[in-house]
Protein backbone atom coordinates (compact mmCIF):
# COMPACT_ATOMS: atom_id res chain seq x y z
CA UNK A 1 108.41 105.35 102.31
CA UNK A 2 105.80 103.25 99.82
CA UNK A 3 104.41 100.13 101.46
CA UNK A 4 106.01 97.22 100.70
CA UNK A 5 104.67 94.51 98.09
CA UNK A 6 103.56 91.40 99.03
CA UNK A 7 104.64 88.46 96.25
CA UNK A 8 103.64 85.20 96.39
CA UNK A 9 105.41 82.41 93.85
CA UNK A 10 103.45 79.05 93.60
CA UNK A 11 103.94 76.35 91.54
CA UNK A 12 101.58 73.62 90.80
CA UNK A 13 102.61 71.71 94.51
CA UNK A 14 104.43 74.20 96.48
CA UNK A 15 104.87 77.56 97.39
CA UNK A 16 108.28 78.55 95.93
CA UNK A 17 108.43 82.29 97.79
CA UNK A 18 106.35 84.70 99.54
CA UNK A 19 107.81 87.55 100.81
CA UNK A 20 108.50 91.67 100.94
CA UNK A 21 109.30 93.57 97.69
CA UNK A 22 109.57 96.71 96.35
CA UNK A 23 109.65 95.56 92.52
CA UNK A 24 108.54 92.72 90.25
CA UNK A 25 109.14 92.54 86.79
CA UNK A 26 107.48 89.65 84.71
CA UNK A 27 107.31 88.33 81.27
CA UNK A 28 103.35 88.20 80.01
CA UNK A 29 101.91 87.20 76.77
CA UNK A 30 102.10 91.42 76.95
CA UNK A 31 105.64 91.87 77.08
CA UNK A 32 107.26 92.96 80.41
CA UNK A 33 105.28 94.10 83.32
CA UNK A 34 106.86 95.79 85.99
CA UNK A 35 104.36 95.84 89.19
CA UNK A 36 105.23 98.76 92.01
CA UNK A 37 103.95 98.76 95.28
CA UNK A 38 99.91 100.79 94.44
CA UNK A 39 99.92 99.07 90.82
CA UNK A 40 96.17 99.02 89.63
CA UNK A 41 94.99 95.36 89.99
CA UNK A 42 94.85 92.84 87.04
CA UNK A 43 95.40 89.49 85.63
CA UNK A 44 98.15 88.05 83.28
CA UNK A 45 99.34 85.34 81.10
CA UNK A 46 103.26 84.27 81.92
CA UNK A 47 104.92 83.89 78.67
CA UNK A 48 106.33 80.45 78.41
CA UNK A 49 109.10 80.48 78.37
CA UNK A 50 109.14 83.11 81.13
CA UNK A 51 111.13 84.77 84.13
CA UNK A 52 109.94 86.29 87.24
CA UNK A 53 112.37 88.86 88.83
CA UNK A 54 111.83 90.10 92.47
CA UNK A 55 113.77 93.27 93.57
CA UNK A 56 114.24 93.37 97.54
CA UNK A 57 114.47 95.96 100.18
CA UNK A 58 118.48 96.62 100.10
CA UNK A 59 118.27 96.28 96.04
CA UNK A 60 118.83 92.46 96.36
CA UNK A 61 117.51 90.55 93.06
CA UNK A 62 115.82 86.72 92.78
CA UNK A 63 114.82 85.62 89.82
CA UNK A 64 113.20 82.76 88.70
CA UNK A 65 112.36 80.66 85.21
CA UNK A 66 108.81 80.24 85.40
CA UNK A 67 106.75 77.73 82.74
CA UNK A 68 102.98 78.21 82.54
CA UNK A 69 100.85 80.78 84.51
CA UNK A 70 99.16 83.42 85.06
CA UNK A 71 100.21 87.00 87.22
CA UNK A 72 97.20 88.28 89.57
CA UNK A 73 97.81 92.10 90.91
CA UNK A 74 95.28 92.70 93.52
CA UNK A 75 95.23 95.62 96.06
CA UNK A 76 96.70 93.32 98.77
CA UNK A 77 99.48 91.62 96.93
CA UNK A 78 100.99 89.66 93.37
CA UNK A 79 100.32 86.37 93.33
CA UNK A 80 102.09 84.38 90.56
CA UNK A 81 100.98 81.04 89.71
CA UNK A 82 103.23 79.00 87.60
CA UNK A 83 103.03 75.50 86.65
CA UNK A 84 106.92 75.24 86.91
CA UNK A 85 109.56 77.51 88.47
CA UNK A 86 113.02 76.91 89.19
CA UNK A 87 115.53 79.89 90.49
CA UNK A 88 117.84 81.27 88.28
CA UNK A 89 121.92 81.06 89.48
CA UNK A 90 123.52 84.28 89.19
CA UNK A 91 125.46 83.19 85.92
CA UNK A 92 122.43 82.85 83.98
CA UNK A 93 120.99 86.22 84.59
């Protein structure tokens, strides 16, 4: 079994999550980036407007609208810093 991935969603005063993953999919000034658990590192531009989606152990699914950023893939983790972010309710998905 991979090792998980660690995420980490921060917005300008808080942390919004940090947990376990085993998929995140972002929006970038890119397109879509989907990060897996051994992804080579780099550093991203969120799209504005954008959405962060974080697939769970057990295929559970948060997602969240996200306004400003940037994406940073290291070796350790994802860290997603956002200006904004707000969850997404299951309608809107």
């Amino acid at each position: 079994m991979a090792k998980p991935l660690h995420v980490e969603l921060v917005a300008v005063e808080e942390m919004v999550w940090s947990g376990e993953a085993e998929m995140l999919l972002a929006r970038t000034t890119e397109g879509e980036l989907g990060v897996l658990p051994g992804h080579e590192p780099l550093l991203g531009q969120l799209a504005e407007p954008g959405k962060v989606r974080i697939k769970q152990a057990g295929g559970a699914e948060i997602a969240y609208e996200v306004a400003g950023g940037f994406l940073s893939v290291t070796a350790e983790k994802v860290t997603i810093l956002a200006e904004e972010a707000s969850p997404v309710t299951a309608a809107a998905r």
